[in-house]
N, C-alpha and C. Protein backbone atom coordinates (compact mmCIF):
# COMPACT_ATOMS: atom_id res chain seq x y z
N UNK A 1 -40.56 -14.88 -18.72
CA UNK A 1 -39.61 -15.76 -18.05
C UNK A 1 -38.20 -15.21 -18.14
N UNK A 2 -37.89 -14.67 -19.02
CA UNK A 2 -36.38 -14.08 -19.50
C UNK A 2 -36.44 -13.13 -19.01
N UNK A 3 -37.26 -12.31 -18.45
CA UNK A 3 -37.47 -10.46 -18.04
C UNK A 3 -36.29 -10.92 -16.60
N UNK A 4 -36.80 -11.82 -15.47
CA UNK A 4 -35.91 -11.79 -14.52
C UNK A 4 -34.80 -12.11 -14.00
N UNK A 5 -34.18 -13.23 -15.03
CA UNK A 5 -32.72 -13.06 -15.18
C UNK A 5 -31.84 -11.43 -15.50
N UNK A 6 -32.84 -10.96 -16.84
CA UNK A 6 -32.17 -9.74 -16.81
C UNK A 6 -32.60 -8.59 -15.95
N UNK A 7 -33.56 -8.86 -14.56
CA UNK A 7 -33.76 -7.94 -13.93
C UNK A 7 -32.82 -7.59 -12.74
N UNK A 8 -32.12 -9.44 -12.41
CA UNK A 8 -31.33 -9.73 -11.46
C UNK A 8 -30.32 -9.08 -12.37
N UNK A 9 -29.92 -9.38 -13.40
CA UNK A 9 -28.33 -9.04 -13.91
C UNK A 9 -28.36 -7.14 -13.70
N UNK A 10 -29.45 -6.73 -14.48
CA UNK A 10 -29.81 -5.05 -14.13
C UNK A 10 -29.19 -4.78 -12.61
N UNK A 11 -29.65 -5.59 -11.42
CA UNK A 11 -29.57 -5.20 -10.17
C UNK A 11 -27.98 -5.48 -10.03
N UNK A 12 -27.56 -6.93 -10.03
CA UNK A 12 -26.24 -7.05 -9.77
C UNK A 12 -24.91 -6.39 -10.33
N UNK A 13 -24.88 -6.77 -12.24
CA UNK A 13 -23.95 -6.10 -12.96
C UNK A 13 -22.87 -7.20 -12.52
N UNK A 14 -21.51 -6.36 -12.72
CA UNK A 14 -19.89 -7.02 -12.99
C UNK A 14 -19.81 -7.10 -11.69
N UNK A 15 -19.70 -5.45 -11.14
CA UNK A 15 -19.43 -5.15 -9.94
C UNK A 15 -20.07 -6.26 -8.90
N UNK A 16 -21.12 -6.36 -9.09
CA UNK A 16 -21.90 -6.90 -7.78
C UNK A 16 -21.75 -8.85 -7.95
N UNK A 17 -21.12 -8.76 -9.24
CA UNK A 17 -21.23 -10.52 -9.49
C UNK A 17 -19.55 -10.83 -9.04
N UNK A 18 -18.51 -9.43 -8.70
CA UNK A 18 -17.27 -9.87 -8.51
C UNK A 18 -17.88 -9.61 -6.43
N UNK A 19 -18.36 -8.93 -6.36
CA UNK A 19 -18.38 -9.09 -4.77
C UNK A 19 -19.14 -10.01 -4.73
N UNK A 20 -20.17 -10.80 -5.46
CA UNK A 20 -20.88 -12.15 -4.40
C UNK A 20 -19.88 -13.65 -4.65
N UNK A 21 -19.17 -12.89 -5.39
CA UNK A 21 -18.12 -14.50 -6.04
C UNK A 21 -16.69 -14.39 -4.73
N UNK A 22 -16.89 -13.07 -4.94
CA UNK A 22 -15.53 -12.87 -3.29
C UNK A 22 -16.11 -13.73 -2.10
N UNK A 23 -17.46 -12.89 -1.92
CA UNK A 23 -18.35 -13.59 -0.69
C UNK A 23 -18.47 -14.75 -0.48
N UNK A 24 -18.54 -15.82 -1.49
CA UNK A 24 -18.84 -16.94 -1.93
C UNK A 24 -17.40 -17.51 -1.43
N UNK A 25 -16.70 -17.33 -1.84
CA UNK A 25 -14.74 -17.65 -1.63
C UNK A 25 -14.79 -17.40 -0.20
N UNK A 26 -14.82 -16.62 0.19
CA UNK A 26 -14.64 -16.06 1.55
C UNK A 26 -15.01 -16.99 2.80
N UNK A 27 -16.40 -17.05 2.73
CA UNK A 27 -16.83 -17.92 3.55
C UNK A 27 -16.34 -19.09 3.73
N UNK A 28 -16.45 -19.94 2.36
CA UNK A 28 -16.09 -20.99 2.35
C UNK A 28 -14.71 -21.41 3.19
N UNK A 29 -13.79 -20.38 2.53
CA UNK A 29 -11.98 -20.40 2.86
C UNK A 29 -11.92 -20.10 4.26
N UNK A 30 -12.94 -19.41 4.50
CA UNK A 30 -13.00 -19.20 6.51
C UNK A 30 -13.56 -20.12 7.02
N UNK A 31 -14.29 -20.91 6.31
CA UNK A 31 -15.18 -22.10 7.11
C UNK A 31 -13.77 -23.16 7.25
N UNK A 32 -13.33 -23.33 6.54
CA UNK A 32 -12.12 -24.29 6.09
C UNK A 32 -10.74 -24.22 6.95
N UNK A 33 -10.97 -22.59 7.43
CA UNK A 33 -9.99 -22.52 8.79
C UNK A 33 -10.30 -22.34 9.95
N UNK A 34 -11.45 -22.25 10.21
CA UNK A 34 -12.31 -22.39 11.49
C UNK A 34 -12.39 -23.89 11.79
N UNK A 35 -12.44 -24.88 10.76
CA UNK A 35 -13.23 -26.37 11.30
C UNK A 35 -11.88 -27.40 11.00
N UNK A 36 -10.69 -27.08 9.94
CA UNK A 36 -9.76 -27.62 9.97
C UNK A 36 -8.70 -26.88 9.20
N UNK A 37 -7.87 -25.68 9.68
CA UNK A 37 -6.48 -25.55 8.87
C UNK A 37 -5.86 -26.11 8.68
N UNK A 38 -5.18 -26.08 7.48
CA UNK A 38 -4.00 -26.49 7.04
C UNK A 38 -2.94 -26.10 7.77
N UNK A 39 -1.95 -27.10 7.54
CA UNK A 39 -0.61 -27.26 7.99
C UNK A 39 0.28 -25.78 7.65
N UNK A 40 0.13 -26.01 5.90
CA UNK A 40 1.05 -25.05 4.99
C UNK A 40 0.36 -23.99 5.86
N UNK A 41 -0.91 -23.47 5.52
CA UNK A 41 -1.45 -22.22 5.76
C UNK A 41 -1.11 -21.61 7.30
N UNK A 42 -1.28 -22.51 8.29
CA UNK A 42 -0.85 -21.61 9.39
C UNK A 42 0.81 -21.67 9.69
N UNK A 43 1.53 -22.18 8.80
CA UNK A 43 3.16 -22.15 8.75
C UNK A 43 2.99 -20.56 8.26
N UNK A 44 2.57 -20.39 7.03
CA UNK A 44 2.51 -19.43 5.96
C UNK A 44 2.17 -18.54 6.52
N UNK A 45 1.20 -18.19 7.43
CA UNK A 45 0.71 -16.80 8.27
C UNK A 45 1.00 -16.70 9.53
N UNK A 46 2.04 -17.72 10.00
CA UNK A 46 2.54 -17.61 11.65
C UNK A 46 2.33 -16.43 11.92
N UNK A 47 3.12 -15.26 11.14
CA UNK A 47 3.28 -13.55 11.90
C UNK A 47 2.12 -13.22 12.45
N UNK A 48 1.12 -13.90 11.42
CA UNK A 48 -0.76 -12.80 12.01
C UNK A 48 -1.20 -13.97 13.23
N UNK A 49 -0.97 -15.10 13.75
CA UNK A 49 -1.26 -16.14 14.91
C UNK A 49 -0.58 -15.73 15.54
N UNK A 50 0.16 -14.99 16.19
CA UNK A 50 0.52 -13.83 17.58
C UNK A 50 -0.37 -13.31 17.64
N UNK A 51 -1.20 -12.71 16.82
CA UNK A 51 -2.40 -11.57 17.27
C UNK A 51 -3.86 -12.33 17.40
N UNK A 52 -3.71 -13.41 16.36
CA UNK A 52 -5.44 -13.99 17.25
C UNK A 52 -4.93 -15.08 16.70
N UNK A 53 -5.47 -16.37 16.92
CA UNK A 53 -5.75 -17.65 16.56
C UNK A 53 -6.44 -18.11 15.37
N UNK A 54 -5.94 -19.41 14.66
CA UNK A 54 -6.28 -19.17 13.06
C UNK A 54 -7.46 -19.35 13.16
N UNK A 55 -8.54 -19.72 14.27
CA UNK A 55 -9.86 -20.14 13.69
C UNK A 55 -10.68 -19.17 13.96
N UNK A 56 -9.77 -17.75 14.57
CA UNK A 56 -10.26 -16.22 14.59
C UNK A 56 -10.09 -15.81 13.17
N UNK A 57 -8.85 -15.85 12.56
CA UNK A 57 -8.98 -15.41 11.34
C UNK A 57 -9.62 -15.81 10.11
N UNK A 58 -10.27 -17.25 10.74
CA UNK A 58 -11.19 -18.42 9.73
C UNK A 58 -12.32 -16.97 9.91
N UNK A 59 -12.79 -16.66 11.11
CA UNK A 59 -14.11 -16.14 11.23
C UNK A 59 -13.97 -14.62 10.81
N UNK A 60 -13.22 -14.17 10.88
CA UNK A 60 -12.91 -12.40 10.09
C UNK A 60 -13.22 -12.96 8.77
N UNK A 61 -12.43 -13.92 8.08
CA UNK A 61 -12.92 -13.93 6.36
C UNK A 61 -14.22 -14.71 6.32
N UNK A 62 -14.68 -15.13 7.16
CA UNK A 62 -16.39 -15.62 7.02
C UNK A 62 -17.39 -13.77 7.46
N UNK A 63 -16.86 -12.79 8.17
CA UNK A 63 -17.33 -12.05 8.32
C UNK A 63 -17.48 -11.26 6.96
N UNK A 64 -15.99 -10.90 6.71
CA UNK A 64 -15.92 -10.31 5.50
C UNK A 64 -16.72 -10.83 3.90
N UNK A 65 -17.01 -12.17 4.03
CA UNK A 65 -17.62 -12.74 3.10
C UNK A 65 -18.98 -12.52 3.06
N UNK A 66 -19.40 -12.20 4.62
CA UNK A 66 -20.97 -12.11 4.10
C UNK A 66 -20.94 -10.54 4.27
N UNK A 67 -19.90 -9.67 4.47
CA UNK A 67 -20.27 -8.25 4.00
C UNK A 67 -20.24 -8.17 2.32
N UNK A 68 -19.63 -8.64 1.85
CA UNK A 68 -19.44 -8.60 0.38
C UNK A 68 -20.98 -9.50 0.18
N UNK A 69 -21.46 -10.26 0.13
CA UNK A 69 -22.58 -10.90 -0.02
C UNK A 69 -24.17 -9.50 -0.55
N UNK A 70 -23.99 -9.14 1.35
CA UNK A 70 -24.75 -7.61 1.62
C UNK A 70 -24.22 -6.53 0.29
N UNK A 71 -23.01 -6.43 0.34
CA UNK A 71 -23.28 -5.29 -0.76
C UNK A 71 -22.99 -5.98 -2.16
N UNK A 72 -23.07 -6.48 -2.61
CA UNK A 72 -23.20 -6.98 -3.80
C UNK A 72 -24.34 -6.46 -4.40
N UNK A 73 -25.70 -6.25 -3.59
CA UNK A 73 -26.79 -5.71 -4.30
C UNK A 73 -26.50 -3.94 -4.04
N UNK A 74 -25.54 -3.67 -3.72
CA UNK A 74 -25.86 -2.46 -3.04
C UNK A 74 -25.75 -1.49 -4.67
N UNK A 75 -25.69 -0.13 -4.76
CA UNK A 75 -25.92 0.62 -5.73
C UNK A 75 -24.51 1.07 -6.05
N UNK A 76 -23.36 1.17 -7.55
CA UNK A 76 -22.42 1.23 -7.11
C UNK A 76 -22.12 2.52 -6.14
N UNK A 77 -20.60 2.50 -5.84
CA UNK A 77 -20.72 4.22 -5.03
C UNK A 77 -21.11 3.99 -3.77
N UNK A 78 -22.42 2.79 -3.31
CA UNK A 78 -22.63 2.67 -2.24
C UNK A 78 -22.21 1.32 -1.67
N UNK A 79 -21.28 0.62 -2.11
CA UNK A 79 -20.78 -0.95 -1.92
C UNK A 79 -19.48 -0.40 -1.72
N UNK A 80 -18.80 0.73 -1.19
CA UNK A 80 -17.48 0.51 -0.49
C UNK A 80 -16.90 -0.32 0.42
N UNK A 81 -18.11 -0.22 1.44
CA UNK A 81 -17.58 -1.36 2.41
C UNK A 81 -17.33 -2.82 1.67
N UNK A 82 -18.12 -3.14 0.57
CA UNK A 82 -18.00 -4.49 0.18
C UNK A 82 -16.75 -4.82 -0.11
N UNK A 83 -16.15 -3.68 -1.25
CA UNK A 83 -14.92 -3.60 -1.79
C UNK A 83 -13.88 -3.80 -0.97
N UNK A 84 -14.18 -2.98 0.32
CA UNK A 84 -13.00 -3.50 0.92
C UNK A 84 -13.00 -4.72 1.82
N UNK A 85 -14.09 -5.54 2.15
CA UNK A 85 -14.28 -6.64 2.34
C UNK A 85 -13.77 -7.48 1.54
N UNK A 86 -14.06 -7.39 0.32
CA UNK A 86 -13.19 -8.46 -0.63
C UNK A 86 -11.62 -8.09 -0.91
N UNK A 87 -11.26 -7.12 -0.69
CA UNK A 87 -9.90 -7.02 -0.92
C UNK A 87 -8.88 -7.10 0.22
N UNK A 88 -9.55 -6.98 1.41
CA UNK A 88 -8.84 -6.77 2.70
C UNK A 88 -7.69 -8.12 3.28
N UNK A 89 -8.52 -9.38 3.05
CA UNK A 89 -8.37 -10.99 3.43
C UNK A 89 -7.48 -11.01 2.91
N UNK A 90 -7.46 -10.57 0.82
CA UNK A 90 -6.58 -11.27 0.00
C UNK A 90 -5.18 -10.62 0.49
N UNK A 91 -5.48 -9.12 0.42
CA UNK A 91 -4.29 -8.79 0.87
C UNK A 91 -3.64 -9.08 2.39
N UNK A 92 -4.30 -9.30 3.17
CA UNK A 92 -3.49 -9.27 4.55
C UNK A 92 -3.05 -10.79 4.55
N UNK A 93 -3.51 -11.65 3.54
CA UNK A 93 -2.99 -12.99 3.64
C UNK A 93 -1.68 -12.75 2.56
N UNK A 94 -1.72 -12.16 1.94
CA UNK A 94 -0.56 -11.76 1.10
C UNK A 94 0.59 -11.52 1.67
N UNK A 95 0.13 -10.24 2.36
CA UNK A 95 1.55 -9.58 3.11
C UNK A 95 1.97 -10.41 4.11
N UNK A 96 0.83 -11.11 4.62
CA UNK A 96 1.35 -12.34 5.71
C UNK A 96 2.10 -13.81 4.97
N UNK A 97 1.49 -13.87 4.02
CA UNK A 97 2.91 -15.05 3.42
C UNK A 97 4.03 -14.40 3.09
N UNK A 98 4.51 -13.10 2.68
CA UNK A 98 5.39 -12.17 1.87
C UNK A 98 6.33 -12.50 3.40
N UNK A 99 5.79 -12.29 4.36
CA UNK A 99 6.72 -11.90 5.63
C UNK A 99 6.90 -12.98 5.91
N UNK A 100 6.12 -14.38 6.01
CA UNK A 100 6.25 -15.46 6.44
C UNK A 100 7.71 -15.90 5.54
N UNK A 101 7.27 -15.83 4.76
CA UNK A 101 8.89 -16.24 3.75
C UNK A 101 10.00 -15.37 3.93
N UNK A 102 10.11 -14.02 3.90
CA UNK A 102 10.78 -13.42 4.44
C UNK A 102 11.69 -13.53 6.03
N UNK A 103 10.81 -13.66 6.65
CA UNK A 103 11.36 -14.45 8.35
C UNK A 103 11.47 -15.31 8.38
N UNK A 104 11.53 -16.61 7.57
CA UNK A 104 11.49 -18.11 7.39
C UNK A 104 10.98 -18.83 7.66
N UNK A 105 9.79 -18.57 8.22
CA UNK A 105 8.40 -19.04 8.83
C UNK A 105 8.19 -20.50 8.16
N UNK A 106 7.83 -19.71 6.22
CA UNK A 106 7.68 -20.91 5.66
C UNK A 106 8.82 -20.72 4.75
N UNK A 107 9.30 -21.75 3.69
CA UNK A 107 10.39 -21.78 2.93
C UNK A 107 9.12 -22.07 1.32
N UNK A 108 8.41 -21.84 1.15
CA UNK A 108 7.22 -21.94 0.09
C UNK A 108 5.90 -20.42 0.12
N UNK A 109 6.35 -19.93 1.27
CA UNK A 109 5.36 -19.16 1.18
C UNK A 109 5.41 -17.61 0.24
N UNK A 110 6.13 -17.88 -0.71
CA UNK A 110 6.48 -16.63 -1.63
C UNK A 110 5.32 -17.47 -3.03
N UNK A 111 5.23 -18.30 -2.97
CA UNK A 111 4.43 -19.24 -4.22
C UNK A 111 2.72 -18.84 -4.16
N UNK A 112 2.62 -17.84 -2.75
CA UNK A 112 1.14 -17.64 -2.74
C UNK A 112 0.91 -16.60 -2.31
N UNK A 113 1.80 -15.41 -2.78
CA UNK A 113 1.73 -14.11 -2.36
C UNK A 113 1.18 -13.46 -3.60
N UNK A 114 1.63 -13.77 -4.91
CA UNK A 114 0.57 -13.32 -5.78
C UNK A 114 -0.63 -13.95 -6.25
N UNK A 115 -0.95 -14.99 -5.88
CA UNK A 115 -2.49 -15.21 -6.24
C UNK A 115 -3.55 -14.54 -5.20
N UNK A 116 -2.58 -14.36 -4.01
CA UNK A 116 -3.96 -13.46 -3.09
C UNK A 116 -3.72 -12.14 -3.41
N UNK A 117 -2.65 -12.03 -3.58
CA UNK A 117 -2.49 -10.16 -4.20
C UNK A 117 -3.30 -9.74 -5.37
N UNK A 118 -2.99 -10.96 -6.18
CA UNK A 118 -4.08 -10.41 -7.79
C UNK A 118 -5.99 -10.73 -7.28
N UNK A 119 -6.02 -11.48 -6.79
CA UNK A 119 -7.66 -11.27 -6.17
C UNK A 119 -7.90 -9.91 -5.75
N UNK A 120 -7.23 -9.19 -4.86
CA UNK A 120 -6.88 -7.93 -4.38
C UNK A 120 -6.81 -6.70 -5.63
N UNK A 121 -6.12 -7.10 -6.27
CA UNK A 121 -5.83 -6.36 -7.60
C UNK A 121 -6.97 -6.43 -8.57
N UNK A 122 -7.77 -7.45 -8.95
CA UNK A 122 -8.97 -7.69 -9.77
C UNK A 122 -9.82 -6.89 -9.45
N UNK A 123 -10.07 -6.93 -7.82
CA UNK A 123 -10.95 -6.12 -7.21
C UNK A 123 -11.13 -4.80 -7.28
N UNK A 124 -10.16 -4.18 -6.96
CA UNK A 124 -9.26 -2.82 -7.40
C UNK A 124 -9.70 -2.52 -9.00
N UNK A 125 -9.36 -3.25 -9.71
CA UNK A 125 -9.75 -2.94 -11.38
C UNK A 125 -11.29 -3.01 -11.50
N UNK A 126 -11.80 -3.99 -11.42
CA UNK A 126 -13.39 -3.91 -11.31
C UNK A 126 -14.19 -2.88 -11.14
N UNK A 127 -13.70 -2.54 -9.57
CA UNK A 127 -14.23 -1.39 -9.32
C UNK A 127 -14.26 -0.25 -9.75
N UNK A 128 -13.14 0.14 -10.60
CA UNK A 128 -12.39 1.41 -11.19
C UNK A 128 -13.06 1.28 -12.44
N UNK A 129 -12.92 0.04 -13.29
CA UNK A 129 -13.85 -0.06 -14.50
C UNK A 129 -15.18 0.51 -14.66
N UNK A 130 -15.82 0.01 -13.46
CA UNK A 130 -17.18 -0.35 -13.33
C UNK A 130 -18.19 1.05 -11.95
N UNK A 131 -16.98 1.98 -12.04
CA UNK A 131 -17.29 2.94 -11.27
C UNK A 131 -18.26 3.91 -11.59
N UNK A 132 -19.50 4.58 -10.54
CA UNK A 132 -20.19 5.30 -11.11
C UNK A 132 -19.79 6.49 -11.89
N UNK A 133 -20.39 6.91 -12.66
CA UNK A 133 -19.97 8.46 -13.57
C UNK A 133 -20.58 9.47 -12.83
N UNK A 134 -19.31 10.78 -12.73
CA UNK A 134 -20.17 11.78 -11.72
C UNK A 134 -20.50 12.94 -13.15
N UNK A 135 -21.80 13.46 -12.80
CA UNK A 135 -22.23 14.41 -13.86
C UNK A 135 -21.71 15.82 -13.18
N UNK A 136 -21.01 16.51 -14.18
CA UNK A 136 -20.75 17.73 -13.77
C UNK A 136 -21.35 18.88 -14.43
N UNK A 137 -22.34 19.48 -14.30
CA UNK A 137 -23.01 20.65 -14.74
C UNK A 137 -22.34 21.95 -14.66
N UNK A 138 -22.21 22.85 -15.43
CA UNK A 138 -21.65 23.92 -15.88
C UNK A 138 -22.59 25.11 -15.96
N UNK A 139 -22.97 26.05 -15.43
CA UNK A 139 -23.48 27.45 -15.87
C UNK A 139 -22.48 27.81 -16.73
N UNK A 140 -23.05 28.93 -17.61
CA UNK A 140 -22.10 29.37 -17.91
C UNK A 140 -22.39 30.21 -19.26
C-alpha cells in the first residue's frame, strides 16, 4: 500500500510537485478571469488589454496551467516547456502591474508586483536546485 505513494513521489519529486501546484494556480486564476475579473486586476494590467481582452488572458493562463500540469510528470531536463509555463503568467502579470503603476493606470498596483515576481523567482530556484546532473567522462 505504501510502495505507491512513493512510486508517485519517485515520478513527480520537488520539481514536478512545484509545476502541478503552478498548474493548479493557473487554471484556476484564468478560470476566475475568463468568467468574472476583477475590477483591481484589469485596472492593474490595462497596458496588456490593448493587445487582447482580459478573458483572452484568463485563457493563456488556463493554457499555460495545463502545460505545467503535462510536464510535471515529464523527466527533469525534459519539462522546459513547463518551467516556462509557470513562470511566464507570473512574470508578465508583474511587469504589467510594475507599468500599470508606473503610467497611473492603477495607484495600488506596485503592492502586487512582487508576489507574482517571487512565484517567478521560486520557479527559477527550484529548477536550478533540482536540476539534472550532467556526467562528464574523461579519457585520459
Amino acid at each position: 500500500m505504501r510502495a505507491a505513494p512513493a512510486q508517485l513521489w519517485a515520478r513527480l519529486g520537488w520539481r514536478g510537485l512545484a509545476l502541478a501546484i503552478s498548474g493548479a494556480a493557473w487554471i484556476s486564476y484564468g478560470a476566475s478571469l475568463v468568467v468574472q475579473p476583477r475590477y483591481g486586476t484589469t485596472l492593474g494590467v490595462a497596458v496588456l488589454l490593448d493587445l487582447m481582452p482580459v478573458h483572452a488572458w484568463g485563457w493563456g493562463w488556463i493554457g499555460c496551467g495545463v502545460l505545467c500540469l503535462v510536464y510535471c510528470w515529464a523527466v527533469p531536463g525534459r519539462d522546459l516547456l513547463g518551467l516556462a509555463a509557470a513562470m511566464t503568467p507570473a512574470l508578465l502579470w508583474s511587469v504589467a502591474y510594475a507599468m500599470g503603476g508606473a503610467l497611473g493606470a492603477s495607484p495600488t498596483a506596485w503592492g502586487v508586483v512582487a508576489p507574482w515576481g517571487s512565484h517567478a523567482l521560486l520557479i527559477a530556484i527550484i529548477a536550478r536546485v533540482t536540476r539534472p546532473r550532467c556526467l562528464v567522462v574523461t579519457h585520459g
